[in-house]
C-alpha atoms as a PDB file:
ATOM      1  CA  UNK A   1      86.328 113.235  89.259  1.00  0.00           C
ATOM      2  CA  UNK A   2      84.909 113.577  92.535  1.00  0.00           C
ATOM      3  CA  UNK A   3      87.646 115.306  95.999  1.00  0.00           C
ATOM      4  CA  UNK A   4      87.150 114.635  99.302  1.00  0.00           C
ATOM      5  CA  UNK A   5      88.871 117.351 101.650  1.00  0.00           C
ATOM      6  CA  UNK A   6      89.163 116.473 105.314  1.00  0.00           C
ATOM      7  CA  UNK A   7      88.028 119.159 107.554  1.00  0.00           C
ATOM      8  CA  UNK A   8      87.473 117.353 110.961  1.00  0.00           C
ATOM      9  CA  UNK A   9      90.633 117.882 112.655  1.00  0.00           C
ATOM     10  CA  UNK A  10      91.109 119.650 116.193  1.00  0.00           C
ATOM     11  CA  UNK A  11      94.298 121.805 114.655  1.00  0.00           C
ATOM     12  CA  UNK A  12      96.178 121.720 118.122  1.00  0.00           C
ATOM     13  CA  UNK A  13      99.511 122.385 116.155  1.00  0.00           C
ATOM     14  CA  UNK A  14      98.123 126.286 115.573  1.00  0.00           C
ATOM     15  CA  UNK A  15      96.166 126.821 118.873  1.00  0.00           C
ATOM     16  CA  UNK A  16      95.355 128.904 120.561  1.00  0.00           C
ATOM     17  CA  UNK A  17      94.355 130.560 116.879  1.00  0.00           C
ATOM     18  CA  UNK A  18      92.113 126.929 116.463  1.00  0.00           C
ATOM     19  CA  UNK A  19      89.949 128.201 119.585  1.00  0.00           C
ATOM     20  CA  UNK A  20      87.887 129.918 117.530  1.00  0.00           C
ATOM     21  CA  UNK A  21      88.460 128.960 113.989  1.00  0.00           C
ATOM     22  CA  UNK A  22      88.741 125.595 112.650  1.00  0.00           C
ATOM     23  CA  UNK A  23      92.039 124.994 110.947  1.00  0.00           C
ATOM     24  CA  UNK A  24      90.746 124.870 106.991  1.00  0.00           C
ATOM     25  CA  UNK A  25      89.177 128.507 108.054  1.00  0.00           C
ATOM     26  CA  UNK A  26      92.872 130.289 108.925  1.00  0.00           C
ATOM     27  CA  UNK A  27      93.300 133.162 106.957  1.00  0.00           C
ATOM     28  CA  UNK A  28      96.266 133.159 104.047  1.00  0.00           C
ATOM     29  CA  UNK A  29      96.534 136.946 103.305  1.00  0.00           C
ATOM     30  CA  UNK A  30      92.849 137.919 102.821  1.00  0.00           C
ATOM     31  CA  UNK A  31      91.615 134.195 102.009  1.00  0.00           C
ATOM     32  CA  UNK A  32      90.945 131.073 104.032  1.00  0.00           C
ATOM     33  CA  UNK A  33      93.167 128.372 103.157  1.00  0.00           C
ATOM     34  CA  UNK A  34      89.864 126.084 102.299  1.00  0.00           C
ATOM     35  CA  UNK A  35      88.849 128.871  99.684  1.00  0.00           C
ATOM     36  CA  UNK A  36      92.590 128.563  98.257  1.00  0.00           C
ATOM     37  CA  UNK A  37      92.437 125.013  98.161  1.00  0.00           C
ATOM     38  CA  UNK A  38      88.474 124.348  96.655  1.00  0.00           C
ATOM     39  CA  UNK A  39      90.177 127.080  94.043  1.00  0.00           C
ATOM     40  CA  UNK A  40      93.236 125.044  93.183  1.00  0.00           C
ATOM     41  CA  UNK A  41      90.610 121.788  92.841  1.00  0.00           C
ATOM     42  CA  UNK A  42      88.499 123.779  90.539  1.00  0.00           C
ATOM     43  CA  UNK A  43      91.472 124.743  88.224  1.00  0.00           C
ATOM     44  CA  UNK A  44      92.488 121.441  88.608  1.00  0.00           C
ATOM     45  CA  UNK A  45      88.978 120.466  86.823  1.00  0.00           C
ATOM     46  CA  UNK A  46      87.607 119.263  89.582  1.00  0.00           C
ATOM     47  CA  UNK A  47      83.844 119.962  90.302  1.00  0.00           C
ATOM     48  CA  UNK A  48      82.437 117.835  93.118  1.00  0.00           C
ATOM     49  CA  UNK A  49      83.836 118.194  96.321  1.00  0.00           C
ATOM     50  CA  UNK A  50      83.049 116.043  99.402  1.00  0.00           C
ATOM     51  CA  UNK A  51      83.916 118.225 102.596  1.00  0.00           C
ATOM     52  CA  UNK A  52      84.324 116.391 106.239  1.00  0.00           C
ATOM     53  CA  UNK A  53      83.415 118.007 108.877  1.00  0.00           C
ATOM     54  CA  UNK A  54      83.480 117.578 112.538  1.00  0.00           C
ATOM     55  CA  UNK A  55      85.239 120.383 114.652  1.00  0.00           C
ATOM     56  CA  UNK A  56      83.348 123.857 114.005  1.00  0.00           C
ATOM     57  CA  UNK A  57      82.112 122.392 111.260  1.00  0.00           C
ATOM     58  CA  UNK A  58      79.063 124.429 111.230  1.00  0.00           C
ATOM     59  CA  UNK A  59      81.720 127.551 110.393  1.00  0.00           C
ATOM     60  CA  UNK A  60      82.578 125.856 107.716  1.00  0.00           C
ATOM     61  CA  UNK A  61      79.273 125.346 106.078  1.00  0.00           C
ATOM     62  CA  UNK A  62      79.010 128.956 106.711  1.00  0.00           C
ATOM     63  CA  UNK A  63      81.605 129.944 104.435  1.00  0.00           C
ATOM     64  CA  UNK A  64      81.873 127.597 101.865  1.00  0.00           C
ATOM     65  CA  UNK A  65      78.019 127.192 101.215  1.00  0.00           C
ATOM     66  CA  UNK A  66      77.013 124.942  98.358  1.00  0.00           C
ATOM     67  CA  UNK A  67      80.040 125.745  96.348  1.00  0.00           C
ATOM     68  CA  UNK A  68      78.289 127.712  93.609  1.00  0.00           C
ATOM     69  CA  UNK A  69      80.365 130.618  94.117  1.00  0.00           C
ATOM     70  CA  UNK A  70      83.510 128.617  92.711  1.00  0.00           C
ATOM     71  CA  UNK A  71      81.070 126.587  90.427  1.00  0.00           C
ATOM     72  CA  UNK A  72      81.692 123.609  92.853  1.00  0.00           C
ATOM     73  CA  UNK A  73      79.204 121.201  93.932  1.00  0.00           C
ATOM     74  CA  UNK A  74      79.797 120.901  97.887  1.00  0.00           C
ATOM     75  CA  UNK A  75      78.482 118.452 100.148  1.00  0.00           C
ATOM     76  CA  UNK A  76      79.067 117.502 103.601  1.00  0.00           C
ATOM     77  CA  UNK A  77      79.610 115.048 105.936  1.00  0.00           C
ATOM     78  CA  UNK A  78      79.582 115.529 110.519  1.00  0.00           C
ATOM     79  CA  UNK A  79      81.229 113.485 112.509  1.00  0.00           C
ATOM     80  CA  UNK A  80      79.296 112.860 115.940  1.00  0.00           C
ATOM     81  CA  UNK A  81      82.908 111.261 117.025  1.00  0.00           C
ATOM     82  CA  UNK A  82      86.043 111.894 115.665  1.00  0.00           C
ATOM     83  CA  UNK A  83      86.671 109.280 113.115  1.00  0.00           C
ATOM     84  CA  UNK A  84      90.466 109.871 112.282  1.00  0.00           C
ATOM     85  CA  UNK A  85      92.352 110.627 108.919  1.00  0.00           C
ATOM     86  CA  UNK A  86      90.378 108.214 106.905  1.00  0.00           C
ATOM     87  CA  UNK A  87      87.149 107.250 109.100  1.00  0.00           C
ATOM     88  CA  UNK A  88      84.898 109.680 107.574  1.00  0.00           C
ATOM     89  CA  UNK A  89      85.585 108.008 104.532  1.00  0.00           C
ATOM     90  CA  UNK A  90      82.770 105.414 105.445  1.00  0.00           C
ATOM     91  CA  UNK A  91      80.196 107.664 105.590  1.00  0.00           C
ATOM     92  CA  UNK A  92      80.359 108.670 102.023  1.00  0.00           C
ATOM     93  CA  UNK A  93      81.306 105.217 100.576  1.00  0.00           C
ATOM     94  CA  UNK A  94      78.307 104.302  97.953  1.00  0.00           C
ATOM     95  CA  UNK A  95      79.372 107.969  96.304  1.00  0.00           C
ATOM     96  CA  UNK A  96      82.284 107.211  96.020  1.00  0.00           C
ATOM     97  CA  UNK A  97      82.363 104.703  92.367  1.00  0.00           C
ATOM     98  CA  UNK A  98      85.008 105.818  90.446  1.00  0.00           C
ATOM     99  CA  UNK A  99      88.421 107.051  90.861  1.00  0.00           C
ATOM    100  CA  UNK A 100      89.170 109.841  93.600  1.00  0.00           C
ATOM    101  CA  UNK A 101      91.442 112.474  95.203  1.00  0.00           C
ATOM    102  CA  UNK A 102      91.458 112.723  99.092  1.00  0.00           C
ATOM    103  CA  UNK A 103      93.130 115.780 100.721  1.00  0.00           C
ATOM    104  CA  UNK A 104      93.866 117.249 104.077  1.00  0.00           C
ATOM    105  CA  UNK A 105      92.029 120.278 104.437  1.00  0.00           C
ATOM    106  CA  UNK A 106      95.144 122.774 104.967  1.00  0.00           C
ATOM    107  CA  UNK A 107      97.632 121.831 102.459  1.00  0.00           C
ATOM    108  CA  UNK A 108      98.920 124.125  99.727  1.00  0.00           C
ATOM    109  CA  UNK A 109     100.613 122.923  96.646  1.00  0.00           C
ATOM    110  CA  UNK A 110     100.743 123.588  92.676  1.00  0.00           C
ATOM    111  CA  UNK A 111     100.964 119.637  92.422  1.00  0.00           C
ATOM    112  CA  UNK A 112      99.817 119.220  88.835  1.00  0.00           C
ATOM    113  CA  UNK A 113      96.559 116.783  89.770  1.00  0.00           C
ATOM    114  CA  UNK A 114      96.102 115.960  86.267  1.00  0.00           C
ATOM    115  CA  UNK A 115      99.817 114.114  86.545  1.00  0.00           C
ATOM    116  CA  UNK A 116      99.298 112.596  89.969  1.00  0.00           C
ATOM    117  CA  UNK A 117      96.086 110.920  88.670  1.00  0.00           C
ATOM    118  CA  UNK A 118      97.467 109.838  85.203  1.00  0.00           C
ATOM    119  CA  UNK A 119     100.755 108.359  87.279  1.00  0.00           C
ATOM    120  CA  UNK A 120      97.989 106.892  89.412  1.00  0.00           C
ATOM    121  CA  UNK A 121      95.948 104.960  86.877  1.00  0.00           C
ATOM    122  CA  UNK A 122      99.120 103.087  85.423  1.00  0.00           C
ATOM    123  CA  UNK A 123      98.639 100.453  87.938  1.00  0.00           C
ATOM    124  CA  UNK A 124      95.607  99.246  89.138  1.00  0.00           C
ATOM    125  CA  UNK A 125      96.133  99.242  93.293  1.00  0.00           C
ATOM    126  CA  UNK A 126      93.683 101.693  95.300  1.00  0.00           C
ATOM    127  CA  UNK A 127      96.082 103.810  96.536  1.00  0.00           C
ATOM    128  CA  UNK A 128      98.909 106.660  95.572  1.00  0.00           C
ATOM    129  CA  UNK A 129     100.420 108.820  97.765  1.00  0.00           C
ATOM    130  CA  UNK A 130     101.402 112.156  96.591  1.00  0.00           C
ATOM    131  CA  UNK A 131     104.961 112.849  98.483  1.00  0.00           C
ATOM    132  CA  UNK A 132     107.831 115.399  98.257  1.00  0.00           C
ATOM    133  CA  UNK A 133     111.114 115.646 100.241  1.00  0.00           C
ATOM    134  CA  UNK A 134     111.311 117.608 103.610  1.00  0.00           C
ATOM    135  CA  UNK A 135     114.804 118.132 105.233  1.00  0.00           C
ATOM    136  CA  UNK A 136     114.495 117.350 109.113  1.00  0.00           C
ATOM    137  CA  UNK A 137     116.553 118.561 111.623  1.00  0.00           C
ATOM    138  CA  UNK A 138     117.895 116.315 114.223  1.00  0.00           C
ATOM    139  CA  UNK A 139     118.171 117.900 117.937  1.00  0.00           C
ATOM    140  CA  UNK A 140     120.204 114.639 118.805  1.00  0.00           C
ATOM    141  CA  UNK A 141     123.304 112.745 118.056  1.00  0.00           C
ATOM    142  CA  UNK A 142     122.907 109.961 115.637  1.00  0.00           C
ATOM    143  CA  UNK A 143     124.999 107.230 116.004  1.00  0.00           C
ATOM    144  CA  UNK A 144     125.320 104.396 113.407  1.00  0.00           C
ATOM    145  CA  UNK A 145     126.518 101.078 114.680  1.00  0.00           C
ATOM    146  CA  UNK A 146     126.883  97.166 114.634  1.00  0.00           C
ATOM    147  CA  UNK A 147     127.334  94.861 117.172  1.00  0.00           C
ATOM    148  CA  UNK A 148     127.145  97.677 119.769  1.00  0.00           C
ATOM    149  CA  UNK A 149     130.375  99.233 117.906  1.00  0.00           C
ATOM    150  CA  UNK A 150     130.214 102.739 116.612  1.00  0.00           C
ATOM    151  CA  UNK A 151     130.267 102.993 112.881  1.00  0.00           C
ATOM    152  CA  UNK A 152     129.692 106.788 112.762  1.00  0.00           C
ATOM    153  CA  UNK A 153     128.505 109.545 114.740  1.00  0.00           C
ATOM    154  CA  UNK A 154     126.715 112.762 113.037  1.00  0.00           C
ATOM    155  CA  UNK A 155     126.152 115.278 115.754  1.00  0.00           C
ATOM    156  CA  UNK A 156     122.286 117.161 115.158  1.00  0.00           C
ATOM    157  CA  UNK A 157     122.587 116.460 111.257  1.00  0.00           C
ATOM    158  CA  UNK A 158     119.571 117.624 108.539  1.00  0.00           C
ATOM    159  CA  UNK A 159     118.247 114.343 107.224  1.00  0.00           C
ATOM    160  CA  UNK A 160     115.783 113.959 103.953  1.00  0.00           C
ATOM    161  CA  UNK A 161     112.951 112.196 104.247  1.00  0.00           C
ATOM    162  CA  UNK A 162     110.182 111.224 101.621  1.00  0.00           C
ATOM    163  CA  UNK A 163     106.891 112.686 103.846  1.00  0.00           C
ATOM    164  CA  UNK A 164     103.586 112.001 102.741  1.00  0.00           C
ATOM    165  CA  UNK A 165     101.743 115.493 101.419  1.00  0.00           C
ATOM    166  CA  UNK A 166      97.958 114.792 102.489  1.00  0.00           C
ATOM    167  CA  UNK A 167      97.066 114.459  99.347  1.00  0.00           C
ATOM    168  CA  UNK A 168      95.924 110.322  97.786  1.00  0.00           C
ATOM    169  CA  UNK A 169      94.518 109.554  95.022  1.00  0.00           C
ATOM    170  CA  UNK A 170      92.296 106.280  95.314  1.00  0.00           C
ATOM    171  CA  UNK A 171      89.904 103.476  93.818  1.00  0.00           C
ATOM    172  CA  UNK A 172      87.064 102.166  95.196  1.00  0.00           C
ATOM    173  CA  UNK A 173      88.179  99.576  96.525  1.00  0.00           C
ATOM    174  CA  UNK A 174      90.230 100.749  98.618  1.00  0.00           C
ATOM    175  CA  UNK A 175      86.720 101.071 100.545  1.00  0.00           C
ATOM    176  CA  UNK A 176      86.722  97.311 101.409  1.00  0.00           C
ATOM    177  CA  UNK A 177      89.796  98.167 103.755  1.00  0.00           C
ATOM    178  CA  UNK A 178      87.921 100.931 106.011  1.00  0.00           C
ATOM    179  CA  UNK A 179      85.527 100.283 108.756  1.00  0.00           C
ATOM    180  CA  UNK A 180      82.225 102.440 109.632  1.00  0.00           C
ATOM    181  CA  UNK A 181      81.705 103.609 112.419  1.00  0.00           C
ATOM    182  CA  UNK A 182      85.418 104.029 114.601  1.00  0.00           C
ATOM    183  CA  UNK A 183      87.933 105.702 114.050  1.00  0.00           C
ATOM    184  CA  UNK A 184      90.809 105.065 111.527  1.00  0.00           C
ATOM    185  CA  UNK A 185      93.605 106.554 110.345  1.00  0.00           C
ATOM    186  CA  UNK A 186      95.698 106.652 107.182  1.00  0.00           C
ATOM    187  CA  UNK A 187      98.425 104.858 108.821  1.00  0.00           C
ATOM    188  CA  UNK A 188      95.583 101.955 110.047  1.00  0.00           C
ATOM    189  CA  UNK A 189      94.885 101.931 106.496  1.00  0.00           C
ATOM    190  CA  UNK A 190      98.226 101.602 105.142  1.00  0.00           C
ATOM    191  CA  UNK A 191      99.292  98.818 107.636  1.00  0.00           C
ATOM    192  CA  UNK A 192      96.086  96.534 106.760  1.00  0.00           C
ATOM    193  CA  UNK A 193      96.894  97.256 102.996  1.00  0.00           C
ATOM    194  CA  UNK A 194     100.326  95.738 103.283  1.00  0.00           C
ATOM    195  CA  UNK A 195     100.107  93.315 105.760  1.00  0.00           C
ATOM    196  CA  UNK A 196      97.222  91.908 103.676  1.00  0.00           C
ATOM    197  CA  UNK A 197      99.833  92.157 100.536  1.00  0.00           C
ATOM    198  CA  UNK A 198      98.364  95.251  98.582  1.00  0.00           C
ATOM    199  CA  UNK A 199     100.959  97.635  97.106  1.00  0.00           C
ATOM    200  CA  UNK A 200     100.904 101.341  98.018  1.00  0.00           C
ATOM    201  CA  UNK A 201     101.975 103.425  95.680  1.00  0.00           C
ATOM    202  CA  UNK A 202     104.208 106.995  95.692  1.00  0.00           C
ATOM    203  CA  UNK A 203     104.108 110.295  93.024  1.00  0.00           C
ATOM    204  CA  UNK A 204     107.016 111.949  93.774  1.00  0.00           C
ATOM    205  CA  UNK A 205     106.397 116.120  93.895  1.00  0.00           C
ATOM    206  CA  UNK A 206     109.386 118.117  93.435  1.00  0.00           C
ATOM    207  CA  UNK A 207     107.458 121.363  93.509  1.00  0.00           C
ATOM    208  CA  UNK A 208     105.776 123.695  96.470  1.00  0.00           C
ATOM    209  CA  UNK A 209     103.648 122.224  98.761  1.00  0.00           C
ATOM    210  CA  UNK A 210     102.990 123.727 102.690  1.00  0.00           C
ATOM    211  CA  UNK A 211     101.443 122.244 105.589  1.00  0.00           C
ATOM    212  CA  UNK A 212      99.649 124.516 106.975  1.00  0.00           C
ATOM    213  CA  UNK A 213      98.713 122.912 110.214  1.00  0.00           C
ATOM    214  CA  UNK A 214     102.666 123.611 111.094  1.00  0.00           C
ATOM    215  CA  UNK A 215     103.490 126.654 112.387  1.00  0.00           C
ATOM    216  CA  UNK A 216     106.489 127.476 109.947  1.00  0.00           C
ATOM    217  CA  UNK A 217     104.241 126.533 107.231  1.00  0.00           C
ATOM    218  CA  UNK A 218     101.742 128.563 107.807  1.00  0.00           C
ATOM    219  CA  UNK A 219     104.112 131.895 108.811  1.00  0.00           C
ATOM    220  CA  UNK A 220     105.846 131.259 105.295  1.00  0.00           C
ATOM    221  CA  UNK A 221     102.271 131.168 103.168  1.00  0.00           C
ATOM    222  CA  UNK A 222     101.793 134.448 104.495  1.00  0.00           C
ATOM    223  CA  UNK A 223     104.846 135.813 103.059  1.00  0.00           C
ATOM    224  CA  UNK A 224     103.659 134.634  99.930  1.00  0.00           C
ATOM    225  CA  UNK A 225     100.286 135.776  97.713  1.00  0.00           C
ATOM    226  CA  UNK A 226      99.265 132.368  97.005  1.00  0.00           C
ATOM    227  CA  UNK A 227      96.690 132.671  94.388  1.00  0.00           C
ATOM    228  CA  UNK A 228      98.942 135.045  92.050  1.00  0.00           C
ATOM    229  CA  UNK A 229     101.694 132.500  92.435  1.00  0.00           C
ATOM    230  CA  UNK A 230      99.480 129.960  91.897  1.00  0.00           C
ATOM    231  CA  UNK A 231      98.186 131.428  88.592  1.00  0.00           C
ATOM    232  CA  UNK A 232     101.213 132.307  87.405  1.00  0.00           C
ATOM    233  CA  UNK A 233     102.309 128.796  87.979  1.00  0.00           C
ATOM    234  CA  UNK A 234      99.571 127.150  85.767  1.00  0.00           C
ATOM    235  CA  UNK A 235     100.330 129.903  82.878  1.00  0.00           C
ATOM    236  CA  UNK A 236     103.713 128.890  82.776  1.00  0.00           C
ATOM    237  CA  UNK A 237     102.747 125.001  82.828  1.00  0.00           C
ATOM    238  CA  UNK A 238     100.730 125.990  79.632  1.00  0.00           C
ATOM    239  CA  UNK A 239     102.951 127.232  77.955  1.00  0.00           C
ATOM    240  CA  UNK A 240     105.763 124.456  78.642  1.00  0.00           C
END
């Protein structure tokens, strides 16, 4: 199975640290995130990787190489204009003929991928959406009504949302939906899917998974060392 990781963001959530680093390059302890993440894919069984670039990409290149060094097979794509979430997608699209994971470039998880894609291939629709649960606090308060009458009032309460983790698992054909050349997002995609009456899918993640583009996210992995935990992780899955 072939990954895509999307590298061709700005990362204005972590600047000014994005200045000078693109966000797939920010440290985690002693390791970029992107050298986490093309670790956790290689674990995973993964061995050919598809990384977008377009930001700094050069830096990237730099680091990551050819892939040999994690027995990966890299190759890239650069974006002369940003092409959004999914855009880049198009510029890859005859290697892409069988069944494949797409990924934001700075999330952290110990999804088990060899679940997400088995839960994935029980239908036949292009697209599932790995998701997990994130409680939200509200800075407002939330009033429920009808017919302009108050039904209840929660003052700043925690909701719990299902939030889409940046990571999708896809067919080919979900190529048909995705234009070359301009840019388009994941929500673009998702809102020609259904209007045009093509289910989306969900896999439902009860486990870790950080974003590292947010701030909070990213001060937490720190306090963490990833690739032990990680490791540990899969031993104990093993064993189960």
């Amino acid at each position: 199975m072939k990954a895509v990781i999307q590298c061709g963001g700005m990362g204005t959530r972590l600047r000014p640290f994005t200045s000078v680093l693109p966000k797939p390059l920010m440290p985690i302890g002693a390791r970029p995130v992107l050298e986490l993440l093309l670790k956790w894919l290689r674990r995973n069984g993964i061995e050919e990787v598809y990384i977008t670039t377009g930001y700094l990409g050069h830096l990237i290149r730099s680091v990551c190489g050819d892939g040999s060094q994690w027995n990966l097979k890299i190759r890239y794509t650069q974006e002369m204009e940003p092409l959004g979430t999914i855009g880049p997608l198009s510029l890859i699209r005859d290697e892409l003929n069988e069944t494949f994971v797409v990924l934001n470039g700075d999330v952290l998880t110990d999804l088990s991928l060899s679940r997400f894609v088995a839960a994935h291939r029980m239908h036949r629709d292009p697209v599932t959406i790995a998701t997990t649960s994130r409680l939200i606090k509200m800075d407002f308060g939330v009033i429920d009504e009808i017919d302009n009458t108050v039904q209840l009032f929660r003052e700043k309460p925690t909701l719990s949302h299902l939030v889409s983790m940046g990571i999708y698992c896809m067919n080919p054909d979900v190529l048909r939906f995705i234009p070359s050349g301009i840019p388009f997002g994941f929500d673009d995609l998702m809102l020609q899917m259904m209007q045009g009456g093509t289910a989306v899918h969900v896999y439902k993640h009860d486990g870790l998974w950080l974003d590292i583009g947010r701030v909070d996210d990213f001060q937490s992995a720190q306090a963490v060392s990833w690739e032990e935990q990680s490791a540990s992780i899969e031993v104990a899955a093993a064993a189960a």
